[in-house]
Protein backbone atom coordinates (compact mmCIF):
# COMPACT_ATOMS: atom_id res chain seq x y z
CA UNK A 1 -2.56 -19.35 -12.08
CA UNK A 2 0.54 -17.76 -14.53
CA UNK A 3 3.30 -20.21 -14.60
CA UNK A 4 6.13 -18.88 -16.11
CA UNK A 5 10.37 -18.86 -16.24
CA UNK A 6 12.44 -16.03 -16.25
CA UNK A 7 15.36 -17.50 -18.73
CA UNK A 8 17.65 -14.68 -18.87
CA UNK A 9 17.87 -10.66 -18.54
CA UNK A 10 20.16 -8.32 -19.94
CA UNK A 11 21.31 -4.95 -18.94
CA UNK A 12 22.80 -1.54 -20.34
CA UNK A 13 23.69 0.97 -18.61
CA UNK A 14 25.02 4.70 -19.42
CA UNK A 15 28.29 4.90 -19.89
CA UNK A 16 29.39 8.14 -18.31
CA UNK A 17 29.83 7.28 -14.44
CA UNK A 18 29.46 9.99 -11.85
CA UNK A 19 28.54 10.86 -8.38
CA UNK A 20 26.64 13.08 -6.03
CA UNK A 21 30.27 14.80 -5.13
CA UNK A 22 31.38 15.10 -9.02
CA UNK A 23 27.92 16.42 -9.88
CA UNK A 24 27.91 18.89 -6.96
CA UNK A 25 31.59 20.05 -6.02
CA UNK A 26 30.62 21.23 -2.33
CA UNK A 27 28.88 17.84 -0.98
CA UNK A 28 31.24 16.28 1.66
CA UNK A 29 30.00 12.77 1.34
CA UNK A 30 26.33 13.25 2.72
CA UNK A 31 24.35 12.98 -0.22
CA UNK A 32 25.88 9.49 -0.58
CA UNK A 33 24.93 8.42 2.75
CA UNK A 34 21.77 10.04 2.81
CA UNK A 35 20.82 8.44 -0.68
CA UNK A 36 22.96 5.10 -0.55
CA UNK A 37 23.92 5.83 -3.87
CA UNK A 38 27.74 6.48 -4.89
CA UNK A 39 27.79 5.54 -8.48
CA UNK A 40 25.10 6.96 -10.96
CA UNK A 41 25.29 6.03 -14.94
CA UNK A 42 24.72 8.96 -17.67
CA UNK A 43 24.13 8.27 -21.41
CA UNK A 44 23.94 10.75 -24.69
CA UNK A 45 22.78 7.59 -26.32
CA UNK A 46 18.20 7.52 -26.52
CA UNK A 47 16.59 5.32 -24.64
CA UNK A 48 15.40 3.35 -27.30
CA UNK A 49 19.44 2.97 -27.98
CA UNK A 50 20.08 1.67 -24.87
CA UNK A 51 17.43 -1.03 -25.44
CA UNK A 52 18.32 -2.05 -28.44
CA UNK A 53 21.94 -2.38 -26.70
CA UNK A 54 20.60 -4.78 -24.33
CA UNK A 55 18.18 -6.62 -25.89
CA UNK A 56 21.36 -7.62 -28.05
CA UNK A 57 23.05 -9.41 -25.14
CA UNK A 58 20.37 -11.83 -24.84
CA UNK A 59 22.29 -14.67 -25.65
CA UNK A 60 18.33 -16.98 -26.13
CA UNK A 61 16.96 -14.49 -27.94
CA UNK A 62 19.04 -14.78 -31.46
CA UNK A 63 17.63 -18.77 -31.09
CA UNK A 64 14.30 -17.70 -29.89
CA UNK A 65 13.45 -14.84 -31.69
CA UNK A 66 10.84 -16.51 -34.42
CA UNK A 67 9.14 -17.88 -31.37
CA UNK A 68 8.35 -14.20 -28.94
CA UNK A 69 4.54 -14.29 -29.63
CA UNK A 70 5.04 -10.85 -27.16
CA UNK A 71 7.17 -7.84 -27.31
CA UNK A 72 6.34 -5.34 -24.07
CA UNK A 73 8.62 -2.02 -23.79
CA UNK A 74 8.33 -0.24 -21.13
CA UNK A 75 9.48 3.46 -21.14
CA UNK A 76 8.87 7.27 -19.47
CA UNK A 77 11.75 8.54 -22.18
CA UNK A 78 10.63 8.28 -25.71
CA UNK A 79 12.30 8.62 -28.52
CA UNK A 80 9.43 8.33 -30.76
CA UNK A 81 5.53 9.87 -30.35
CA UNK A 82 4.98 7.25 -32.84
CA UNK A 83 4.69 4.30 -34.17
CA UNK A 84 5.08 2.46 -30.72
CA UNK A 85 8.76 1.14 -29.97
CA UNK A 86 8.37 -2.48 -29.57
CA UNK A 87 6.93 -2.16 -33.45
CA UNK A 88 10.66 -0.74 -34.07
CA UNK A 89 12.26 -3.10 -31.83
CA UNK A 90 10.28 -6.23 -33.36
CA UNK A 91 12.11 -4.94 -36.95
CA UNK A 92 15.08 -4.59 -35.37
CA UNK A 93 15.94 -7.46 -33.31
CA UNK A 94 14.15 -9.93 -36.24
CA UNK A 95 11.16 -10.97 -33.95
CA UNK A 96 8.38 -13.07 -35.09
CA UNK A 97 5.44 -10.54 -37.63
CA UNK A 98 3.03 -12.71 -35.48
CA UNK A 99 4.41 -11.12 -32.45
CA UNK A 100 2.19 -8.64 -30.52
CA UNK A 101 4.06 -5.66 -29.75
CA UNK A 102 2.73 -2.93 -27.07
CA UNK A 103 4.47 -0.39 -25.46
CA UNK A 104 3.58 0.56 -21.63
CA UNK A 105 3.73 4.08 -20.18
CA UNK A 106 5.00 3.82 -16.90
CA UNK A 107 8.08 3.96 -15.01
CA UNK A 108 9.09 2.55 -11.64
CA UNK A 109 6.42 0.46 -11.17
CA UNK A 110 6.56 -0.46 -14.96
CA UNK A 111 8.51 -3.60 -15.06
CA UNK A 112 5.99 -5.83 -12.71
CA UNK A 113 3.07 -4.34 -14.42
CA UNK A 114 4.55 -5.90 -17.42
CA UNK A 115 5.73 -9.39 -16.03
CA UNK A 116 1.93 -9.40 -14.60
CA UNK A 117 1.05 -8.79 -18.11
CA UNK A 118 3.05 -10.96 -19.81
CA UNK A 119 2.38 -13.70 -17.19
CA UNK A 120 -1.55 -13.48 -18.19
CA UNK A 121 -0.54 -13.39 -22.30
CA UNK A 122 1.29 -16.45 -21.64
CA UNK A 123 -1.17 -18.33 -19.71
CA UNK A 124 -1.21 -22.18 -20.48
CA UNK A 125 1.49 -21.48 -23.42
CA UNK A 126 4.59 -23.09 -23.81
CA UNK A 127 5.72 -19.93 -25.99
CA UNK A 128 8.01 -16.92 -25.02
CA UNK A 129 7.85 -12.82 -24.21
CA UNK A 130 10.43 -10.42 -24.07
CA UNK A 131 10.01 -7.30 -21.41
CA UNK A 132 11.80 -4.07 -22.67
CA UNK A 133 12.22 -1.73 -20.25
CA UNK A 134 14.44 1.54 -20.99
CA UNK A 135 14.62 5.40 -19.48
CA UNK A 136 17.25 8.09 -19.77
CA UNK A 137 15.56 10.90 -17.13
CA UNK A 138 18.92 12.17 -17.09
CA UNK A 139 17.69 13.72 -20.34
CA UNK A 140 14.66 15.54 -18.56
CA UNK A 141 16.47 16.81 -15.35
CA UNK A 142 17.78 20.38 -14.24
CA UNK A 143 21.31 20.69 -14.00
CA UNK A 144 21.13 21.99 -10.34
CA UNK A 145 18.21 19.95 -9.25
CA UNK A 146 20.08 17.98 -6.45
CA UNK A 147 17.33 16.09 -5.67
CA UNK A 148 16.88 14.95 -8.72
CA UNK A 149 20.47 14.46 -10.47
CA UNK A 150 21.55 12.66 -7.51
CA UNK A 151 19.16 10.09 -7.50
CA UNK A 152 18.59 8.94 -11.17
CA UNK A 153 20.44 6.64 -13.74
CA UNK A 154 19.67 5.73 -17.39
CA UNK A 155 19.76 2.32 -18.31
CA UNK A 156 17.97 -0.80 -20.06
CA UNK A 157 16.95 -3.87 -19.60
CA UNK A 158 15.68 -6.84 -21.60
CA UNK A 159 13.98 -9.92 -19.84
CA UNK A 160 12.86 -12.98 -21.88
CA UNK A 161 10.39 -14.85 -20.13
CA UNK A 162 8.79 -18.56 -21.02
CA UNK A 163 5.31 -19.52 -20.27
CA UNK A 164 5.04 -22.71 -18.47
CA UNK A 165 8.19 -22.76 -15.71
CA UNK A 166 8.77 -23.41 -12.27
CA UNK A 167 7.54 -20.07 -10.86
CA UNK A 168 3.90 -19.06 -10.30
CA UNK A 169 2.19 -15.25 -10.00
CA UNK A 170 0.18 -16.39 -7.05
CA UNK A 171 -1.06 -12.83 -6.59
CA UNK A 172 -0.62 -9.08 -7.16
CA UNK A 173 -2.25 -5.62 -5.68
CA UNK A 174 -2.14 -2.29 -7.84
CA UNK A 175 -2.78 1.57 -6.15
CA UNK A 176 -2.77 4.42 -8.67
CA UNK A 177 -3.14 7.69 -6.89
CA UNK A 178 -3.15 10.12 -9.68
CA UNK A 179 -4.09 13.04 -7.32
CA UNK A 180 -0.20 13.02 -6.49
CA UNK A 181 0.53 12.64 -10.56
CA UNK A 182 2.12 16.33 -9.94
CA UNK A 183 4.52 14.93 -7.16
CA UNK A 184 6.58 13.63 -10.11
CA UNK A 185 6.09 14.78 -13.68
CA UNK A 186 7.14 16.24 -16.70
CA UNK A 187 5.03 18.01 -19.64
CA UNK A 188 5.90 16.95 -23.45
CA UNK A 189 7.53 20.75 -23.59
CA UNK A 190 11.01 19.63 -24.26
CA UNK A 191 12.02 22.93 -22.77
CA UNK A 192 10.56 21.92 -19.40
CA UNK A 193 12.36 19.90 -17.15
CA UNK A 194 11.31 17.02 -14.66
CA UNK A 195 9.65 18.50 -11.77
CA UNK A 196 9.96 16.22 -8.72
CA UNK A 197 8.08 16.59 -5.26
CA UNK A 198 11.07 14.31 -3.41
CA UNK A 199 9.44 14.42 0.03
CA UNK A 200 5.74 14.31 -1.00
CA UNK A 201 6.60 11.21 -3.20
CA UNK A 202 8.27 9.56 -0.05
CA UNK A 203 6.02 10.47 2.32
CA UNK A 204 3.21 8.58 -0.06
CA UNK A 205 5.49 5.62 -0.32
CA UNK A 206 5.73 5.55 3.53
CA UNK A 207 2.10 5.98 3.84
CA UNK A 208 0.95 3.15 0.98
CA UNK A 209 4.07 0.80 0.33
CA UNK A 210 4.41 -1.15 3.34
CA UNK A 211 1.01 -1.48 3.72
CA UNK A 212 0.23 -3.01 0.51
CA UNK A 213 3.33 -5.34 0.65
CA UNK A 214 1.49 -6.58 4.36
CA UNK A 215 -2.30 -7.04 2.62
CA UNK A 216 -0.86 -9.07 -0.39
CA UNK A 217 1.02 -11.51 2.14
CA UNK A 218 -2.01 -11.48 4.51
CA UNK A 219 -4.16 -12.24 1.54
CA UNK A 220 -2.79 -15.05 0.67
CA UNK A 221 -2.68 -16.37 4.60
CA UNK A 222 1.41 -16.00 4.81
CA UNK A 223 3.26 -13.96 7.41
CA UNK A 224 6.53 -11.92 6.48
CA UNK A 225 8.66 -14.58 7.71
CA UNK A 226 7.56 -16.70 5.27
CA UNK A 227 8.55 -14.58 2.49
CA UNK A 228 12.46 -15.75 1.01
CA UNK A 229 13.30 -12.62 -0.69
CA UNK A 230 11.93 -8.93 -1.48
CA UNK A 231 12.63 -7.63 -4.51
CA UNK A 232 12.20 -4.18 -4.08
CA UNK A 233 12.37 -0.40 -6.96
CA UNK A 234 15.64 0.61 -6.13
CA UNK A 235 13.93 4.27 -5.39
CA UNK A 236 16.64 5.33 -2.26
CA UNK A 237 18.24 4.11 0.43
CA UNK A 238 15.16 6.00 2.29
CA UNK A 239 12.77 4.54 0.59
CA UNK A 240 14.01 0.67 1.08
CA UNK A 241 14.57 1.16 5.02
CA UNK A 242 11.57 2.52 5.76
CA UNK A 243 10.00 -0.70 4.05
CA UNK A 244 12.40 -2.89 6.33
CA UNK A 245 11.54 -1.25 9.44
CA UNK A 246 7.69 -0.89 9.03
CA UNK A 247 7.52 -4.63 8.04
CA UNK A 248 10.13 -5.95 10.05
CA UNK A 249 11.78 -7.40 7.51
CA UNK A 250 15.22 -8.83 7.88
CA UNK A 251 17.82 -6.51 5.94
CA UNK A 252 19.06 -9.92 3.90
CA UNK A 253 16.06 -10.97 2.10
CA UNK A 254 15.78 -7.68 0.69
CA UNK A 255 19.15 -7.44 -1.92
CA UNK A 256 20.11 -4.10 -3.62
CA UNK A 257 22.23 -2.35 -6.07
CA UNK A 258 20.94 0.87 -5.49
CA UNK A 259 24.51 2.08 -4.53
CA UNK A 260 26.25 1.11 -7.79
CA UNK A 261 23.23 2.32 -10.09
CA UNK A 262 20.85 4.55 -8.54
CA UNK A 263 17.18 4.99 -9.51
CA UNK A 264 16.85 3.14 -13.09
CA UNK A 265 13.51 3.61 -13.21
CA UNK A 266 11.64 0.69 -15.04
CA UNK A 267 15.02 -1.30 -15.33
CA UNK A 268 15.82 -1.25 -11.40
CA UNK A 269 14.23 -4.39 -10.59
CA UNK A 270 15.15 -6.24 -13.79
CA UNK A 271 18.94 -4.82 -13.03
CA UNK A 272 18.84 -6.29 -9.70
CA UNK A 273 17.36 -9.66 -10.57
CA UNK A 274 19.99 -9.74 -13.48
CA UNK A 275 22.49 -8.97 -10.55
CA UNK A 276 21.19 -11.46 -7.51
CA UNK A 277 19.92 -14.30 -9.77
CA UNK A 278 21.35 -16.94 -7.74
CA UNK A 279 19.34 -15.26 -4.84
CA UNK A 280 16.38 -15.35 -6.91
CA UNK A 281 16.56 -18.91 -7.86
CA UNK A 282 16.72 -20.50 -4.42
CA UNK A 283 14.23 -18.14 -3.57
CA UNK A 284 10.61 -20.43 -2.69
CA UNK A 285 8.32 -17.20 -2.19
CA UNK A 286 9.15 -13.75 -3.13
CA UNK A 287 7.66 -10.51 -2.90
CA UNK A 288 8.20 -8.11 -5.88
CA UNK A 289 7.12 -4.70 -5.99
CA UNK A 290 7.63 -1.37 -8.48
CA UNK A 291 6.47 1.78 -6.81
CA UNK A 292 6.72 5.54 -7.41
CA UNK A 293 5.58 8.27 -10.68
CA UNK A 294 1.96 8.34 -11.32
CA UNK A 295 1.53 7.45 -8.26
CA UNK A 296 1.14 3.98 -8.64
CA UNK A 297 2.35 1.03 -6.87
CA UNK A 298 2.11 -2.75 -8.31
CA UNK A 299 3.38 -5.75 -6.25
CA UNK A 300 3.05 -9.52 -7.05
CA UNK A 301 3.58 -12.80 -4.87
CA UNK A 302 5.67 -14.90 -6.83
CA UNK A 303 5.93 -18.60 -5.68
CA UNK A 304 8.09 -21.69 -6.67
CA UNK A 305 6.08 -24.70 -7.87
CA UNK A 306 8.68 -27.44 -8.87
């Protein structure tokens, strides 16, 4: 089993804030309600910017940084086609030359397939890992694509994690589905904006998400009521009930800040841990799960071992 400790995350977010009814002048409140999101962040800055931004807050990492043996970054916006970013990011920020230094092409369900990474690199090792995870769609959206402007933020995150802590990845399940890959894309044509399939992509998340959330807990011969928390892709305020009501989940294990950020992408679990962390912490067994573009769907069993 991966042992590990999260030791701190930091966040940065766009710093234009808007809203479904300053985006679109004729919505009357609904989109809000519909969506559950009221505040959504905007940024001219790259992603790779907003990285760097808040990988800088990590007030470890300027100790620590001689001793990341990993550097993941996790993005869908790049600012580069090459070299990688966490190359640029390992200059930048000072890190270790020993360091290895990947980036990940993924979005929502990006930031656990990278702590389940990371988790296995630092496998009986005292050492440490920092998990970039950055994406300004914002950049890649139609101007009157409702269904798109109103749901998506840009935003980073930086996560430094320590092999060797009081938590434990007891388990995880992946599903890619890349028959659906056209449900949410984008072509490298920077004249070609994000294309997005909103109701096939929830309809597959309706179909799939629930039901892999139930086979990891039965799996591991635990029932729903045994889980303390579910940290959950901030996708929609659709998205997250339908989860609730086809598990039965009580509504206050599963926290959110989907109304104060919207969709972040990669970052919207690492924004909400960095958020909740107290929640988190005196959390025993929790359920953690990134779900949406590809279409893929990773979610781990995390446990607390001392």
């Amino acid at each position: 089993m991966s042992s590990f400790e999260i030791l701190e995350i930091k966040s940065s977010l766009g710093d234009e804030i808007t809203s479904p009814s300053i985006l679109f002048s004729d919505d009357d409140g609904r989109i809000s309600k519909k969506t559950g999101i009221d505040t959504i962040h905007r940024s001219s800055l790259t992603a790779y910017e907003l990285a760097l931004n808040a990988s800088k807050k990590l007030l470890n990492l300027q100790e620590l940084k001689r001793e990341v043996e990993y550097l993941i970054y996790v993005t869908q916006s790049p600012t580069y086609f090459l070299p990688n970013h966490a190359s640029r990011i390992q200059d930048d920020l000072k890190i270790s030359k020993d360091a290895m230094c990947f980036d990940i092409n993924q979005g929502c369900s990006g930031f656990v397939q990278a702590l389940i990474l990371m988790t296995k690199l630092l496998e009986d090792k005292s050492g440490y890992g920092l998990i970039v995870c950055s994406d300004t769609y914002s950049h890649h959206l139609s101007k009157d694509d409702r269904s798109t402007q109103v749901l998506f933020s840009d935003g980073a995150s930086a996560t430094l994690i320590k092999g060797e802590g009081s938590l434990e990845l007891k388990d995880k399940l992946h599903l890619t589905d890349g028959s659906g890959a056209d449900f949410l894309s984008k072509t490298v044509d920077s004249s070609n904006r994000l294309n997005m399939d909103g109701a096939s992509v929830f309809q597959w998340t309706r179909r799939e998400l629930g039901k892999q959330i139930q086979s990891l807990i039965s799996k591991n011969n635990l029932s729903v009521e045994e889980i303390d928390s579910f940290y959950l892709h901030q996708a929609s305020k659709l998205v997250l009930n339908n989860v609730i009501k086809s598990l039965s989940i009580c509504e206050s294990k599963v926290p959110s800040t989907l109304n104060i950020t919207g969709n972040l992408v990669s970052s919207s679990i690492p924004f909400l841990l960095e958020k909740t962390f107290s929640t988190f912490s005196k959390s025993n067994k929790i359920i953690m799960s990134g779900f949406g573009v590809g279409l893929s769907s990773s979610s781990c069993l995390i446990e607390k071992i001392n």
